[in-house]
C-alpha atoms as a PDB file:
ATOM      1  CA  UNK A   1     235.726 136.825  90.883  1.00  0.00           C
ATOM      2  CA  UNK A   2     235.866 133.268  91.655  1.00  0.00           C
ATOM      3  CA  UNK A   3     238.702 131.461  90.120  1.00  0.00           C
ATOM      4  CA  UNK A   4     238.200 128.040  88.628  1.00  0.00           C
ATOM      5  CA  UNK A   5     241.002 125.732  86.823  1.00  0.00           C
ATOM      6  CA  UNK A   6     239.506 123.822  83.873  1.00  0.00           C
ATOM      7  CA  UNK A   7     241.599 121.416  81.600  1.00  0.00           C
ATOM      8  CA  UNK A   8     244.582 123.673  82.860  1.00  0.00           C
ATOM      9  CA  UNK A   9     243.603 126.656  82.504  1.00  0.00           C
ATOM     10  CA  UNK A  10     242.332 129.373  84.930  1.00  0.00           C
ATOM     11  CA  UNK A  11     239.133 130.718  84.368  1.00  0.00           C
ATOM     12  CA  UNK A  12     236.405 132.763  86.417  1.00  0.00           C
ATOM     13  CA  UNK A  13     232.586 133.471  87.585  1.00  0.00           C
ATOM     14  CA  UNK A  14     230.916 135.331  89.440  1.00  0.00           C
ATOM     15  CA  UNK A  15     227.470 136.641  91.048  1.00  0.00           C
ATOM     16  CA  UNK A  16     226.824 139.566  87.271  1.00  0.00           C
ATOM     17  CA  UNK A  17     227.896 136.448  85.044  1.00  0.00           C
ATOM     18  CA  UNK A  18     225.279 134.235  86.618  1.00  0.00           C
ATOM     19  CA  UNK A  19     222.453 136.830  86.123  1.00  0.00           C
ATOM     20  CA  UNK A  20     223.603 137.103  82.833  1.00  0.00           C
ATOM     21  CA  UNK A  21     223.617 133.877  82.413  1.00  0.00           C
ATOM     22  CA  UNK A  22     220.058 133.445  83.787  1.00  0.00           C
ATOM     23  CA  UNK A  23     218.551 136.532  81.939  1.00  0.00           C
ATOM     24  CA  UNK A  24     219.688 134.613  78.655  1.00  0.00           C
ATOM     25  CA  UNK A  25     217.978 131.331  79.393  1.00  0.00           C
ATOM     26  CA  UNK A  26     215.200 133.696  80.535  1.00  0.00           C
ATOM     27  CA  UNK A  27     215.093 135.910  77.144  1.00  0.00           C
ATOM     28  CA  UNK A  28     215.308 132.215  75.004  1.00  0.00           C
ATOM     29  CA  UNK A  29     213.793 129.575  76.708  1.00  0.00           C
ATOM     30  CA  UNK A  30     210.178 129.239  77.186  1.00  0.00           C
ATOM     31  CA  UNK A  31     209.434 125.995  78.374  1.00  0.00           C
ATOM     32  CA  UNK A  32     210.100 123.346  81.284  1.00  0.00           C
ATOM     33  CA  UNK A  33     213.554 123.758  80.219  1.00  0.00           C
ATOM     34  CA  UNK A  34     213.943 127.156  80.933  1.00  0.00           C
ATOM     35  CA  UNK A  35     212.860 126.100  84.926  1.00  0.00           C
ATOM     36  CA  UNK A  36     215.248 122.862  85.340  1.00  0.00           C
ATOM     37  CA  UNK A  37     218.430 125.091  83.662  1.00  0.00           C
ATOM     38  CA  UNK A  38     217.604 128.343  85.752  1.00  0.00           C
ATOM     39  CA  UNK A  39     217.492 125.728  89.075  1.00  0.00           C
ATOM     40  CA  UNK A  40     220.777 124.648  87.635  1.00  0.00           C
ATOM     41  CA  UNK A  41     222.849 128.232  87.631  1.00  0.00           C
ATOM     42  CA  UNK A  42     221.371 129.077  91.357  1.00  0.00           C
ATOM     43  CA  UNK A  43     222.980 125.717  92.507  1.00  0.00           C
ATOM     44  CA  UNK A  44     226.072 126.308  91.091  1.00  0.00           C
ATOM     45  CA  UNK A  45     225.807 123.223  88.772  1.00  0.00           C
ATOM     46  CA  UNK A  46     225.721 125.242  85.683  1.00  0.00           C
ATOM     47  CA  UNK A  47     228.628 128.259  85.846  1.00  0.00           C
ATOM     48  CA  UNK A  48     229.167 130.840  83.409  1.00  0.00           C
ATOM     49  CA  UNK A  49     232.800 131.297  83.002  1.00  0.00           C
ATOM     50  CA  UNK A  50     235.473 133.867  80.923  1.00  0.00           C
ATOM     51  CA  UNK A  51     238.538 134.926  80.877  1.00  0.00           C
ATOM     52  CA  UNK A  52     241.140 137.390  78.675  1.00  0.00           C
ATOM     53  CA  UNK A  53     240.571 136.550  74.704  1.00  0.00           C
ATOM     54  CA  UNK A  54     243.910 134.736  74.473  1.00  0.00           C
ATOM     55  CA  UNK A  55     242.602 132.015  77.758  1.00  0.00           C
ATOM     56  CA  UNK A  56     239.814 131.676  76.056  1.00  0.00           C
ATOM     57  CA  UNK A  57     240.975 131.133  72.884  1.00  0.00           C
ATOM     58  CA  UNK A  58     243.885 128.537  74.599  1.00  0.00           C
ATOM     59  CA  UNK A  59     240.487 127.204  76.226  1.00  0.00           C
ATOM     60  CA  UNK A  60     238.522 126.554  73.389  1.00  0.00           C
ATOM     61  CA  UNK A  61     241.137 124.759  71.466  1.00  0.00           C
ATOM     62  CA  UNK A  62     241.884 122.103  74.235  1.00  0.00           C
ATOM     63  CA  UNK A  63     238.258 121.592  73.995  1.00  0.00           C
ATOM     64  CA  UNK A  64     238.235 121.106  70.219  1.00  0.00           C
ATOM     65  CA  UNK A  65     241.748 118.990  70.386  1.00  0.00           C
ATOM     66  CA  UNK A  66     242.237 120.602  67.057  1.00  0.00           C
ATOM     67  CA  UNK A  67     239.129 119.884  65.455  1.00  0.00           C
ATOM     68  CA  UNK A  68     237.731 122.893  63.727  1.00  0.00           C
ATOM     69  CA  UNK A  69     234.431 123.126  65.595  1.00  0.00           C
ATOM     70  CA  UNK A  70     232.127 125.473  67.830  1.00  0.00           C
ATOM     71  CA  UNK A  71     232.861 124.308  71.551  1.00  0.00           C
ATOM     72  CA  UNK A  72     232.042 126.529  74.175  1.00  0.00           C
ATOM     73  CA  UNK A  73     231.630 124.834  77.313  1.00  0.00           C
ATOM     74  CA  UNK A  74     232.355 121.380  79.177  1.00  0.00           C
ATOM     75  CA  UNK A  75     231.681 119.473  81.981  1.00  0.00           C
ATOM     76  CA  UNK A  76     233.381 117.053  84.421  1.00  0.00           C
ATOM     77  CA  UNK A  77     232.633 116.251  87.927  1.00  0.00           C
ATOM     78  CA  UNK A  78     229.427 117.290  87.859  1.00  0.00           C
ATOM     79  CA  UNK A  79     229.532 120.518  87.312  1.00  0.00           C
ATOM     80  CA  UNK A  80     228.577 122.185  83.531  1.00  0.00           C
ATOM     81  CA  UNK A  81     230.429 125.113  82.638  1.00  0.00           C
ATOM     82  CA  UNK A  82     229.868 127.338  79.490  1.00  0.00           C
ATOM     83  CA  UNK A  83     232.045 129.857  78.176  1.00  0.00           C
ATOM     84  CA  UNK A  84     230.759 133.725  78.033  1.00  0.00           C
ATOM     85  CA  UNK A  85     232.783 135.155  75.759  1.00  0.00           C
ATOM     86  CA  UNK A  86     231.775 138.197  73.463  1.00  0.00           C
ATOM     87  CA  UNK A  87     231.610 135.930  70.267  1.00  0.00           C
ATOM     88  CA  UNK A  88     229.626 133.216  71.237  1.00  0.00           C
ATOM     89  CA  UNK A  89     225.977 133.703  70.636  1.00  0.00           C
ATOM     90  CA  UNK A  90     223.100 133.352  72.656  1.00  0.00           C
ATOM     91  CA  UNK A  91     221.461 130.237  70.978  1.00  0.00           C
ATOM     92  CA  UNK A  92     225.091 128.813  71.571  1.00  0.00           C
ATOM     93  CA  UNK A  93     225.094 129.436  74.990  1.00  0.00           C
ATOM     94  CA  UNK A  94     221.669 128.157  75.260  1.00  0.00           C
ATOM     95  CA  UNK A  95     222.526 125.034  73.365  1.00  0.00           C
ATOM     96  CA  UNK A  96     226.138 124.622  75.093  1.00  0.00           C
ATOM     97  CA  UNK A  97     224.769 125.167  78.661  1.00  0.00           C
ATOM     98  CA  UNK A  98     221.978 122.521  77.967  1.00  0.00           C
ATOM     99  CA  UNK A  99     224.265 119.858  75.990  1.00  0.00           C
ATOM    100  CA  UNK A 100     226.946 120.029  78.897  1.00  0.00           C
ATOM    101  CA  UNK A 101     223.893 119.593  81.464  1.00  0.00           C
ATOM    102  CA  UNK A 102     222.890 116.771  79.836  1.00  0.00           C
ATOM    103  CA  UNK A 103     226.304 115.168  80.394  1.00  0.00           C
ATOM    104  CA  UNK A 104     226.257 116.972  83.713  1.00  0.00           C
ATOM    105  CA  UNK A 105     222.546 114.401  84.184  1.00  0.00           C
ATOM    106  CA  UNK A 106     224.624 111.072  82.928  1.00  0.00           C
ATOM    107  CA  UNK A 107     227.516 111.755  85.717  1.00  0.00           C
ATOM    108  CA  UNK A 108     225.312 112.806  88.587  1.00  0.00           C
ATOM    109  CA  UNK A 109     222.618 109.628  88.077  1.00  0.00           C
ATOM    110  CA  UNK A 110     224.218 107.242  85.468  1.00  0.00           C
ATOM    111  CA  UNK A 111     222.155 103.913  86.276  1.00  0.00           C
ATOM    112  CA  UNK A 112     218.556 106.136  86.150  1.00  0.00           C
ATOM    113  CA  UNK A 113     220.111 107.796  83.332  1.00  0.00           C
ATOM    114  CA  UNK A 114     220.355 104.991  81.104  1.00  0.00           C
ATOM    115  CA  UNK A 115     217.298 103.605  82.259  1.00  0.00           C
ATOM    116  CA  UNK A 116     215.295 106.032  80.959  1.00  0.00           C
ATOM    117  CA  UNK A 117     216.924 107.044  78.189  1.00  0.00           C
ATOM    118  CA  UNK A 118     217.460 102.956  76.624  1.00  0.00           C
ATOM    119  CA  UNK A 119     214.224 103.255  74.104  1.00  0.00           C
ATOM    120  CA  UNK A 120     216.235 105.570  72.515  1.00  0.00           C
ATOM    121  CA  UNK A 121     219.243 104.271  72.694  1.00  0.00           C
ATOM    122  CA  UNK A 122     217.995 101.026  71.090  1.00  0.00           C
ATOM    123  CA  UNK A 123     216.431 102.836  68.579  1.00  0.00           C
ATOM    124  CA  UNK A 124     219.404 104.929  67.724  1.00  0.00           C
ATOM    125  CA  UNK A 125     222.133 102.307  67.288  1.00  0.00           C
ATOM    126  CA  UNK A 126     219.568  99.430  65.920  1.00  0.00           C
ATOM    127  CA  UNK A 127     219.030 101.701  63.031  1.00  0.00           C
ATOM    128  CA  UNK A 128     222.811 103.334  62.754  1.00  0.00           C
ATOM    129  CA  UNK A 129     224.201  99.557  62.649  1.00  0.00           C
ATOM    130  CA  UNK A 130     222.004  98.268  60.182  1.00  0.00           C
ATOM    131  CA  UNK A 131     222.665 100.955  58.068  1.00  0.00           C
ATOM    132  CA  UNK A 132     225.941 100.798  58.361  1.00  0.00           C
ATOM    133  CA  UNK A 133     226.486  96.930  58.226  1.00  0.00           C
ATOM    134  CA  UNK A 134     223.513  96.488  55.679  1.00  0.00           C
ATOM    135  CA  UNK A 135     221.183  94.320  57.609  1.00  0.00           C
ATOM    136  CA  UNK A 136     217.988  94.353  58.281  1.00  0.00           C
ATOM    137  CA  UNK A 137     218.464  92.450  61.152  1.00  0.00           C
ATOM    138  CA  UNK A 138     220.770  91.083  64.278  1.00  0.00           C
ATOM    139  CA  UNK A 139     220.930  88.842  66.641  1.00  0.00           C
ATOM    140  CA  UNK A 140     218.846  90.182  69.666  1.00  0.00           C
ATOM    141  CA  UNK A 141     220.546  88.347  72.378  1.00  0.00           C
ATOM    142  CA  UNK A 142     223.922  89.383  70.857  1.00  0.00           C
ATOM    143  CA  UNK A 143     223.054  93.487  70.754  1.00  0.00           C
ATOM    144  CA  UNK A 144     221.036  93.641  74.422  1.00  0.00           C
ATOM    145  CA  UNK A 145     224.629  92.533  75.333  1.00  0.00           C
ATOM    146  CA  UNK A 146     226.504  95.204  73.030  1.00  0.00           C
ATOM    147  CA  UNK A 147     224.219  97.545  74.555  1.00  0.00           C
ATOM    148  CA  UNK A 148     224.598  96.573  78.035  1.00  0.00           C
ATOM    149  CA  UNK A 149     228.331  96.534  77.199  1.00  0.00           C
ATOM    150  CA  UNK A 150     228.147 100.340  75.792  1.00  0.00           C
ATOM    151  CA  UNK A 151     226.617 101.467  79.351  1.00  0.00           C
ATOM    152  CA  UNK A 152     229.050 100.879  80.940  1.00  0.00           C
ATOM    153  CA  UNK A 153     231.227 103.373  82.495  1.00  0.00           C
ATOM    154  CA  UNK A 154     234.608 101.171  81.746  1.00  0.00           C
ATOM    155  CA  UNK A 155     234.481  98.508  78.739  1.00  0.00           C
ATOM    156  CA  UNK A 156     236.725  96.336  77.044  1.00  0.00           C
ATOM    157  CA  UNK A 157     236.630  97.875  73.544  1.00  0.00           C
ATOM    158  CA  UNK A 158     238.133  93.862  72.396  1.00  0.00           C
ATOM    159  CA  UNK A 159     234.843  92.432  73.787  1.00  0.00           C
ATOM    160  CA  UNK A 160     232.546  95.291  72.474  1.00  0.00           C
ATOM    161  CA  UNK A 161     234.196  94.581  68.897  1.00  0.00           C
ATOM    162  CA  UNK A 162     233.361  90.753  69.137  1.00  0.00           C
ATOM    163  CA  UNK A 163     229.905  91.253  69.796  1.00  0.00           C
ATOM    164  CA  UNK A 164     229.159  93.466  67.625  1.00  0.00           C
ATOM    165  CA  UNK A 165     230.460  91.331  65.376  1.00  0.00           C
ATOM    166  CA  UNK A 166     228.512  88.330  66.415  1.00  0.00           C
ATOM    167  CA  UNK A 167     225.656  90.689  66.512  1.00  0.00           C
ATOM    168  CA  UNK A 168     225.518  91.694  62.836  1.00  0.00           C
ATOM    169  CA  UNK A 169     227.886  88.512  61.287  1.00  0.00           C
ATOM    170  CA  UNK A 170     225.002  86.348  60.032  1.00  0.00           C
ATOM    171  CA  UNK A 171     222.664  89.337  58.720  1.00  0.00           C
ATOM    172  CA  UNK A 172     225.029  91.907  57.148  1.00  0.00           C
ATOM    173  CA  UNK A 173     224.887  91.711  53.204  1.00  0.00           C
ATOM    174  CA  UNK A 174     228.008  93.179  52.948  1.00  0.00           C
ATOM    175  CA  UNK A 175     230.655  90.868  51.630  1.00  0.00           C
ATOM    176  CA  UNK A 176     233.338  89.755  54.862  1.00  0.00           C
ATOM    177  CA  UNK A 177     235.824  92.201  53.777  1.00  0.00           C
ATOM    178  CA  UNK A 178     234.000  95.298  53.435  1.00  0.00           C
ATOM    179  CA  UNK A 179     231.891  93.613  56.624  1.00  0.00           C
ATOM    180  CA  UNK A 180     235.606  93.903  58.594  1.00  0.00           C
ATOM    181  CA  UNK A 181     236.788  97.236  57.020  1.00  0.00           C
ATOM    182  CA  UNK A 182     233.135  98.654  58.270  1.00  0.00           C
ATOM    183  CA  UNK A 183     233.650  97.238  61.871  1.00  0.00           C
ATOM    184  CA  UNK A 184     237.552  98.323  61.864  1.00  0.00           C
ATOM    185  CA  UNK A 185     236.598 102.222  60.796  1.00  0.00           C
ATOM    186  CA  UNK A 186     234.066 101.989  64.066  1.00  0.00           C
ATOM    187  CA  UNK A 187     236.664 100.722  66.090  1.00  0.00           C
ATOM    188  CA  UNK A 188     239.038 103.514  64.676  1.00  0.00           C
ATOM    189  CA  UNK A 189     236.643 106.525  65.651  1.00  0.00           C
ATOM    190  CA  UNK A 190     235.869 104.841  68.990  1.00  0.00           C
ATOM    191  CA  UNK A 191     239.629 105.396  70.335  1.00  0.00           C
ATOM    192  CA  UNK A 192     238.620 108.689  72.396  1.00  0.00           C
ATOM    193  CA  UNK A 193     242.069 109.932  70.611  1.00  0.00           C
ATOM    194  CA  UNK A 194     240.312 109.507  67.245  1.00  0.00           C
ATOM    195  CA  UNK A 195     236.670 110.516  66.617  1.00  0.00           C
ATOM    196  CA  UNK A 196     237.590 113.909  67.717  1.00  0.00           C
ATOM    197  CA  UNK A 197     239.897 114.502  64.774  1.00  0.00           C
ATOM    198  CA  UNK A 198     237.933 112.404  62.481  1.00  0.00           C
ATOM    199  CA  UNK A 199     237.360 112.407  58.655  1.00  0.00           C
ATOM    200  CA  UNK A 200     234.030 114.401  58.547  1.00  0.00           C
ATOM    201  CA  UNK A 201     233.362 113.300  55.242  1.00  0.00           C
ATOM    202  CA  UNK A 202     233.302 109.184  56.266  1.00  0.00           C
ATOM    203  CA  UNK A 203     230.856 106.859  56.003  1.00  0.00           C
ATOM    204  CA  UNK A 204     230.762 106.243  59.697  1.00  0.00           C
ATOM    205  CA  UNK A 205     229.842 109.922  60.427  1.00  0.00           C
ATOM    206  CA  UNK A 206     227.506 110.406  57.563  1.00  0.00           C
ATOM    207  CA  UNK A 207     225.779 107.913  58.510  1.00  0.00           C
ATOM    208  CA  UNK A 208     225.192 109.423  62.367  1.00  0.00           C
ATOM    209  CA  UNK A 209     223.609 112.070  61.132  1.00  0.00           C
ATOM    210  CA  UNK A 210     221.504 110.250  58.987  1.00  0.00           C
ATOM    211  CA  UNK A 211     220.410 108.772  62.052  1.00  0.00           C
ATOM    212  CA  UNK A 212     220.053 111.632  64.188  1.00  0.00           C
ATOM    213  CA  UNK A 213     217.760 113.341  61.197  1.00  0.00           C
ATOM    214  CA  UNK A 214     215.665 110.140  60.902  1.00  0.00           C
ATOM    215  CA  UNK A 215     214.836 109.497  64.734  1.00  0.00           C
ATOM    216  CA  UNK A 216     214.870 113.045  65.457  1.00  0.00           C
ATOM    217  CA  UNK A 217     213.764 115.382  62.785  1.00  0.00           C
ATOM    218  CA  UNK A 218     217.076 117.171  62.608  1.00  0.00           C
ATOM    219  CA  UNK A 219     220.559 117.826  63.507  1.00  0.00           C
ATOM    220  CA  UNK A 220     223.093 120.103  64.879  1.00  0.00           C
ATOM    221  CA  UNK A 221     225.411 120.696  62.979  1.00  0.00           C
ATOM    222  CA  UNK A 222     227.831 122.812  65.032  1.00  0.00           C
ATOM    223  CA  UNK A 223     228.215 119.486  67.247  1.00  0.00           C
ATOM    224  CA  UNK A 224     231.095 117.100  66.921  1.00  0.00           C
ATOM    225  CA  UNK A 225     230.405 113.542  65.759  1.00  0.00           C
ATOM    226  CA  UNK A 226     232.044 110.275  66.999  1.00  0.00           C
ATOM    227  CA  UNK A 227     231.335 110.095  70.511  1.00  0.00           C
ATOM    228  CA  UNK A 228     228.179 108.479  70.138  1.00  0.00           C
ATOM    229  CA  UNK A 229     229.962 105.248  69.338  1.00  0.00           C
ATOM    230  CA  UNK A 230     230.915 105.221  72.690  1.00  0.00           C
ATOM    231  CA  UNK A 231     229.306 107.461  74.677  1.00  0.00           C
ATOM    232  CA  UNK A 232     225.642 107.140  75.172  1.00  0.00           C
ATOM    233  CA  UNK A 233     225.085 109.983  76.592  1.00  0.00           C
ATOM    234  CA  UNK A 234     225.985 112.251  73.701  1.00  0.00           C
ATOM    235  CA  UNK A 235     223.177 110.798  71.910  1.00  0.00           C
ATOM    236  CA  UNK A 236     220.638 112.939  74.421  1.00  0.00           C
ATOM    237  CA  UNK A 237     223.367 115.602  74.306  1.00  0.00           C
ATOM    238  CA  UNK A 238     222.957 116.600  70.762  1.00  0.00           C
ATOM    239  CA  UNK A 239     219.028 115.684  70.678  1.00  0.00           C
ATOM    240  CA  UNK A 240     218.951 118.593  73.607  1.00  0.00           C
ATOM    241  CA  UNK A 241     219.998 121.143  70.767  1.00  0.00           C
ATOM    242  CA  UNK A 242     217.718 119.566  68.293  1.00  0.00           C
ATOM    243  CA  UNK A 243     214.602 119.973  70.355  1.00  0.00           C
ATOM    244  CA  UNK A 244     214.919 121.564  73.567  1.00  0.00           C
ATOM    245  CA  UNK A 245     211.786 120.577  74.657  1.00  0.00           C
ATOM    246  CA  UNK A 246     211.612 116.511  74.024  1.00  0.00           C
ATOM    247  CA  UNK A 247     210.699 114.579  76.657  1.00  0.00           C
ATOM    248  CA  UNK A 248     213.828 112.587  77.241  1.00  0.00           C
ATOM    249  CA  UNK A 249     215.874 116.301  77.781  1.00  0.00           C
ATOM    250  CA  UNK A 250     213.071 117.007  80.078  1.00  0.00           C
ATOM    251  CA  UNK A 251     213.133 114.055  82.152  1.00  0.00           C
ATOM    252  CA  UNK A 252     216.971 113.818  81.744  1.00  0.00           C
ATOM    253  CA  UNK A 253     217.622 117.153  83.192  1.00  0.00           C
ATOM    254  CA  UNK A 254     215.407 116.671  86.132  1.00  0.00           C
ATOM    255  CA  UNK A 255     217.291 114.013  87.182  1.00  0.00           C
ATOM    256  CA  UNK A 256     219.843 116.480  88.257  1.00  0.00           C
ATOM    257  CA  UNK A 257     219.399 117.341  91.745  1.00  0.00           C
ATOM    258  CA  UNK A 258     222.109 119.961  93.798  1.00  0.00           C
ATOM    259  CA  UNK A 259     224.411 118.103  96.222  1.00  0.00           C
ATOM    260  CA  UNK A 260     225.023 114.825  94.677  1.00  0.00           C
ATOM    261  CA  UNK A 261     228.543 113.389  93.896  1.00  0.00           C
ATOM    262  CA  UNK A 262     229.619 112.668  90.465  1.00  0.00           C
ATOM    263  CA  UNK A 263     229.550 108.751  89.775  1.00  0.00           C
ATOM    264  CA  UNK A 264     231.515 109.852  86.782  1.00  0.00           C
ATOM    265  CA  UNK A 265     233.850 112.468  86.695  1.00  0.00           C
ATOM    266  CA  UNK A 266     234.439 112.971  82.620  1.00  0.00           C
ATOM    267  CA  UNK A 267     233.039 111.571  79.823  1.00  0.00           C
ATOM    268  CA  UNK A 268     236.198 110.143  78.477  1.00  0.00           C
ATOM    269  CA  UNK A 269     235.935 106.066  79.103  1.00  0.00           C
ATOM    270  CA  UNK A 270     239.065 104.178  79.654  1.00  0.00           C
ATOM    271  CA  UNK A 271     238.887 102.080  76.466  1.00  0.00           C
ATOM    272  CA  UNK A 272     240.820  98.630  77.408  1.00  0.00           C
ATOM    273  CA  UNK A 273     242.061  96.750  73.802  1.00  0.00           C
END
C-alpha cells in the first residue's frame, strides 16, 4: 500500500485498487471518455484511494466542511483522487473521478483551459446574471472585463463587485435596493468560507441550477452549488456529470497530459476584499 496524506489525513492506493478502478470506468463508460480517464489511472493522475470507515468518514466530512452532501473525491496539485469506499456507488465514482479530473484539466493547463471552455462560460453567467439582476442586457465592455477578472487565478473580490455592478447598473429592472441586496447575497456565497455552507433554498442557488438545466439539459443534483461564482472551472465540473460525453469534457480532459506541473495547486482562490 502506498500511503498518501490528503487534507490531513492518511489515506492509501495501490496496484488491485487501480484495476478496480479501471474495470469500473471500463464496465460504465463507453465513449472517448472512457479512453482519456483510463490514460489518467495508468499515469497516476487519477488514484483510487481508502482507508478504515472512521478515516473515511473523518475524510469525507473535511471535504463537505459540514455541508450535508455526496463528496467522494478531490483534487489538488494535479493529481485527482476518488474515494473507494464500500458505500459509494459506481456512477459516483464514475462521476467523482471525472468531476475531480476536470479540475485536475483547469490546474494542469489553466490559460488553454479557459480558452476553450469561454463560449460557455459566457453563456453560463450572461444568462445566470440577467436572471438574477433582471436585465435583459449589460454593458459588454463592462462583463468581458468581469469575465476576464473571474479567470483569474487570484482576484480582488472589491474590483469583481464594482464591475459587476457597472456591468448590470443601467439594465437591471430591479429597484437599487433589491439591485444591492442581489449583488451583496453573490458576494456572500463567493467568500470560499460561505457557498459551501450555503442556504440551499436561496435565490442565488436556485437560480444556478436553473441555469445549468437551461444550457445543459440537466443537473446533478448530488453536486454542491456556489463555487461557480467564483470558480470557472466548476461550471465544466458539474456539466461532466450531466453529460459525460459533451464536447467541452472531451476536449477538457485531453488537455491533461502525464508529467506536467500544476499551475494551480487547489481550487480555493485567495479572495482579496
Amino acid at each position: 500500500m502506498e500511503k498518501i496524506i490528503i487534507d490531513g489525513i492518511p489515506m492509501y492506493t495501490n496496484d488491485k485498487l487501480k484495476d478496480y478502478l479501471i474495470e469500473i470506468v471500463n464496465k460504465y463508460l463507453e465513449s472517448k471518455t472512457k479512453e482519456l480517464l483510463i490514460n489518467s489511472i495508468n499515469n497516476n493522475i487519477l488514484i483510487p484511494i481508502i482507508n478504515e470507515p472512521s478515516k473515511v468518514k473523518q475524510f469525507i466530512l473535511k471535504l463537505r466542511r459540514t455541508k450535508p452532501l455526496r463528496i467522494y473525491g478531490t483534487s489538488f496539485n494535479g493529481k485527482a483522487y476518488v474515494l473507494m469506499d464500500r458505500n459509494v456507488s459506481k456512477k459516483d465514482i464514475i462521476d467523482t473521478s471525472i468531476h475531480e479530473l476536470i479540475h485536475v484539466s483547469y490546474m494542469l493547463e489553466t490559460n488553454s483551459f479557459n480558452k476553450l471552455n469561454l463560449p460557455l462560460y459566457v453563456k453560463f453567467y450572461s444568462f445566470y446574471y440577467k436572471k438574477i439582476f433582471e436585465s435583459n442586457s449589460y454593458d459588454k465592455e463592462k462583463f468581458t472585463e468581469f469575465l476576464s477578472e473571474l479567470m483569474k487565478p487570484v482576484f480582488y473580490w472589491k474590483t469583481y463587485d464594482e464591475i459587476l455592478y457597472d456591468a448590470f447598473k443601467d439594465y437591471t429592472k430591479l429597484p437599487k435596493e433589491k439591485f444591492e441586496e442581489m449583488l451583496e447575497l453573490i458576494t456572500y456565497l463567493c467568500d470560499n468560507n460561505n457557498h459551501a455552507t450555503a442556504d440551499y433554498n436561496n435565490v442565488a442557488i436556485a437560480l444556478l441550477r436553473t441555469t445549468y438545466r437551461h444550457l445543459f439539459g440537466g443537473m446533478d443534483y448530488t453536486s454542491g452549488m456556489g463555487a461557480e461564482l467564483w470558480s470557472t472551472s466548476e461550471i465544466i465540473a458539474i456539466l461532466s456529470t450531466i453529460n459525460h460525453d459533451h464536447p467541452n469534457v472531451v476536449k477538457s480532459l485531453s488537455l491533461i497530459k502525464p508529467g506536467k506541473k500544476a499551475v494551480i495547486k487547489t481550487l480555493t482562490k485567495k479572495i482579496l476584499k
